[in-house]
N, C-alpha and C. Protein backbone atom coordinates (compact mmCIF):
# COMPACT_ATOMS: atom_id res chain seq x y z
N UNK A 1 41.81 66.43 109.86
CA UNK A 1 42.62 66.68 108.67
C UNK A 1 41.88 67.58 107.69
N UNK A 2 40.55 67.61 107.19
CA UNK A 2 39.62 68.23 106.64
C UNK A 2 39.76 69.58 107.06
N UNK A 3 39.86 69.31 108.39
CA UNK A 3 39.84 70.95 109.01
C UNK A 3 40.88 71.92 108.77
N UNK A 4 42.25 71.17 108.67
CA UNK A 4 43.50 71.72 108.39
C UNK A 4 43.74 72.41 107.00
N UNK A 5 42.87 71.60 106.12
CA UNK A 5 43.16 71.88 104.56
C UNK A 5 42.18 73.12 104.60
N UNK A 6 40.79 73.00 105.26
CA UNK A 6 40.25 74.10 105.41
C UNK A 6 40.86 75.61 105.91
N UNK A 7 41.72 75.61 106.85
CA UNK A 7 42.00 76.61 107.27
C UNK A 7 43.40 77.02 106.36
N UNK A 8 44.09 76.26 106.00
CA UNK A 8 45.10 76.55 105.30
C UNK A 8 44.79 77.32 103.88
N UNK A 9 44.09 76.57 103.20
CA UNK A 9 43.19 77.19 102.07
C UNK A 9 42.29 78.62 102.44
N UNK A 10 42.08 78.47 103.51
CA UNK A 10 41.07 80.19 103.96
C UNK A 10 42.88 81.20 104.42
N UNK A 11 43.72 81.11 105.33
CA UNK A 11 44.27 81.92 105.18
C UNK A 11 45.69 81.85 104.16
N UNK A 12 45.47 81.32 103.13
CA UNK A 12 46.77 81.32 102.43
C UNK A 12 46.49 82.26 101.04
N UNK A 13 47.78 83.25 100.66
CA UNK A 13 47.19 84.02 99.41
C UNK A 13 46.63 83.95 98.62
N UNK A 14 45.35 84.53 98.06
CA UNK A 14 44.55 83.52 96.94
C UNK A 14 45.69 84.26 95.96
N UNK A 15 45.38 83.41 94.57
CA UNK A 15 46.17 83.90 93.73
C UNK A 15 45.31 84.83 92.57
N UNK A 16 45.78 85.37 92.22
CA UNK A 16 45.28 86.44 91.14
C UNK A 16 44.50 86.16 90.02
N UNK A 17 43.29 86.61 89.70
CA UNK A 17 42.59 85.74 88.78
C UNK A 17 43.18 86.33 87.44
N UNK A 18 42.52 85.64 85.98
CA UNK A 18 42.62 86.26 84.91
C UNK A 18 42.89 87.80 84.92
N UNK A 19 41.41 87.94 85.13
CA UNK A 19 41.36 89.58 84.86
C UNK A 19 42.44 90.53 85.56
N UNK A 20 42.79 90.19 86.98
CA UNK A 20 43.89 91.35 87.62
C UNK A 20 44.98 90.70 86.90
N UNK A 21 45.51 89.57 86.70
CA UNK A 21 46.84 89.36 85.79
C UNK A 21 46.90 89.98 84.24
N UNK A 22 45.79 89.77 83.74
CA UNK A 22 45.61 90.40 82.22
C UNK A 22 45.84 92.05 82.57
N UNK A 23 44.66 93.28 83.42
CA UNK A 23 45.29 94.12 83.90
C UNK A 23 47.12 94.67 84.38
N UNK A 24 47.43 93.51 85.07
CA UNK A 24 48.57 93.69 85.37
C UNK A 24 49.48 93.73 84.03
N UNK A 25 49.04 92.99 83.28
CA UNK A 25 50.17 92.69 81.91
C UNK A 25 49.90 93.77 80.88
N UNK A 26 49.29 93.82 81.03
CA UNK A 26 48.41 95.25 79.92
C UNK A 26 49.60 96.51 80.34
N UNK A 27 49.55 97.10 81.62
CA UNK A 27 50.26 97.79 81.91
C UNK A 27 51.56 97.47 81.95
N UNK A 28 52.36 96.04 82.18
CA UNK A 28 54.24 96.28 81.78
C UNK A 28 53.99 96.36 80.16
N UNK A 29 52.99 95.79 79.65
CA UNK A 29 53.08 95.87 78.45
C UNK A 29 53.15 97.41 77.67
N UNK A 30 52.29 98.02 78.16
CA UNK A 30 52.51 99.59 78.22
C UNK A 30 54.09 100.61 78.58
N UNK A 31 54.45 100.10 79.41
CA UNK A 31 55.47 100.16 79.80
C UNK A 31 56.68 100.10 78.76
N UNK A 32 56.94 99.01 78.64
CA UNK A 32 57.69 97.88 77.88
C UNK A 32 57.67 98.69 76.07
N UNK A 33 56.38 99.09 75.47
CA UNK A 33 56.36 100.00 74.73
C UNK A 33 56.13 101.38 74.54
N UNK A 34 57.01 101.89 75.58
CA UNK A 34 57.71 102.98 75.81
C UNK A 34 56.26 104.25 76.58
N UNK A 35 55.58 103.33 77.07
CA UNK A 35 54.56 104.86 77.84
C UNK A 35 54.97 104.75 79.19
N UNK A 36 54.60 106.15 79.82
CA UNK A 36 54.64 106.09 81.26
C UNK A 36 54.04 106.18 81.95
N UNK A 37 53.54 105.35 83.18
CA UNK A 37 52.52 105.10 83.90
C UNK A 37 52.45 106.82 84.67
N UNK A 38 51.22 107.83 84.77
CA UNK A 38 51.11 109.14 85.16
C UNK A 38 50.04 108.38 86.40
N UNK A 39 49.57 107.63 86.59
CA UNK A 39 48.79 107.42 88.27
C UNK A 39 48.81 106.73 88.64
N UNK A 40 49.90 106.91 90.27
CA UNK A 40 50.20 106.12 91.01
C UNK A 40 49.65 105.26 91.60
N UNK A 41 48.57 105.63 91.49
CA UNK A 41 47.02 104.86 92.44
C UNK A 41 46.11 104.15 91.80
N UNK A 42 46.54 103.71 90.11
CA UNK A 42 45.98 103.12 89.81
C UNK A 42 47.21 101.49 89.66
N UNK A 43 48.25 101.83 89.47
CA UNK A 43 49.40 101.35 89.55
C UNK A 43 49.91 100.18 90.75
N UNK A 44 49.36 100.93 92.25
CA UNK A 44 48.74 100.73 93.32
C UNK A 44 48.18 99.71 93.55
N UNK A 45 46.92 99.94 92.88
CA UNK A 45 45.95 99.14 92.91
C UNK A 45 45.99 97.80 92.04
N UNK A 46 46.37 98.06 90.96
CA UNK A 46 47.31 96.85 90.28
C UNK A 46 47.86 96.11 91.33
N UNK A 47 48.76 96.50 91.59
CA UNK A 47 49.49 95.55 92.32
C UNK A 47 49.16 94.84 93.96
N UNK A 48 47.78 95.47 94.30
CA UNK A 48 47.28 95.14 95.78
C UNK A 48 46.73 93.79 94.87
N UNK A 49 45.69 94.36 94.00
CA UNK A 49 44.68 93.19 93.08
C UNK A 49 45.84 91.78 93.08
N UNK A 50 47.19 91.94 93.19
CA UNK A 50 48.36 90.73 92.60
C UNK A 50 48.47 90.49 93.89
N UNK A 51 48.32 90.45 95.20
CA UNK A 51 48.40 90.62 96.12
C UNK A 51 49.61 90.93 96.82
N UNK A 52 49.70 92.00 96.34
CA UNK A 52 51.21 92.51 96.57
C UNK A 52 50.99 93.51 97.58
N UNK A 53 51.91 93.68 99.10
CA UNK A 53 51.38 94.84 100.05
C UNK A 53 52.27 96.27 99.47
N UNK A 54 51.55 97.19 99.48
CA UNK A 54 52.02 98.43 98.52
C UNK A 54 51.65 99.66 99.37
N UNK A 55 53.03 100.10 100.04
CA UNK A 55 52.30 101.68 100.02
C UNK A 55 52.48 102.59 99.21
N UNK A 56 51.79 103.38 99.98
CA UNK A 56 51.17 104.56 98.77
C UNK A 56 52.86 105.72 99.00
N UNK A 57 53.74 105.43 99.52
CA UNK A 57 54.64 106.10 99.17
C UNK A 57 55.96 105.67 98.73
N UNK A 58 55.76 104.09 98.64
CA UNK A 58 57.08 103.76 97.62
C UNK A 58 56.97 104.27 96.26
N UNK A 59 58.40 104.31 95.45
CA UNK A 59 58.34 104.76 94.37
C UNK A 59 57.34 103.93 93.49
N UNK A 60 56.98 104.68 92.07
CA UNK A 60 56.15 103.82 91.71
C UNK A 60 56.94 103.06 90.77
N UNK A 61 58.59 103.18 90.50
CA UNK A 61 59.12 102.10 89.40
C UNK A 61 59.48 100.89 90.14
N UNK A 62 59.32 100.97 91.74
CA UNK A 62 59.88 99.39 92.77
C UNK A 62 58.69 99.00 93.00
N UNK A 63 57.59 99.87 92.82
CA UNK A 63 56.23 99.03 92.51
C UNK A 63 55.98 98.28 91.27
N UNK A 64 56.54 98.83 90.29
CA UNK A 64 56.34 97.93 88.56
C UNK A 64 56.90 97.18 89.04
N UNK A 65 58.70 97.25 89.27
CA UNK A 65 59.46 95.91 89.46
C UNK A 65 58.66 94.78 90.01
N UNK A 66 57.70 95.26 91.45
CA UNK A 66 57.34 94.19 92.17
C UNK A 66 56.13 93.53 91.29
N UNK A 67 55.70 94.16 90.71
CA UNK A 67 54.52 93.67 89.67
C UNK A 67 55.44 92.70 88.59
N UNK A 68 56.36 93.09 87.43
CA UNK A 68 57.09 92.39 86.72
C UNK A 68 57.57 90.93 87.89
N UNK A 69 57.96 90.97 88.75
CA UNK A 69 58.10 90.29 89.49
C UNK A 69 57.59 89.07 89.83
N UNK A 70 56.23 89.55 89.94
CA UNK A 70 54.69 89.18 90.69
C UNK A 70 54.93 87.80 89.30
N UNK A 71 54.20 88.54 88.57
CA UNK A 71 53.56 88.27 86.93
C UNK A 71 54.82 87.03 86.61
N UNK A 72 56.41 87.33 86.89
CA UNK A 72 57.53 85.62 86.23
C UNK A 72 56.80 84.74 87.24
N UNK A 73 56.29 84.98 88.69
CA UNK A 73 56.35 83.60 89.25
C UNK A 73 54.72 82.79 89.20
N UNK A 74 53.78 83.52 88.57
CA UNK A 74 52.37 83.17 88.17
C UNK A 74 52.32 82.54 86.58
């Protein structure tokens, strides 16, 4: 049983610490008061840090969504 909780806990999503959620919020917050995100790849990276799978050629406003997203259920 030990072993089970072990492995479940090693492959299950970790969740996002402070800092990538504070990052993450910083930017809808940016957003939200009217700037526009100019790099996609940092945007990106936001949202891998949330553990969100992201390629590099979806748009980058169904990437915010998935971030706004991310951020109601944390």
């Amino acid at each position: 049983m030990q072993y089970l909780k072990r492995l479940t806990r090693l492959f299950s999503p970790r969740p996002a610490c402070s800092a990538e959620m504070q990052r993450a919020q910083a930017l809808i917050k940016a957003i939200d008061d009217g700037g526009v995100p100019l790099n996609p790849v940092k945007v990106n990276d936001i949202a891998r840090q949330l553990g969100l799978e992201v390629s590099s050629r979806a748009p980058m406003d169904q990437t915010i969504q998935r971030i706004r997203e991310a951020l109601a259920r944390m």
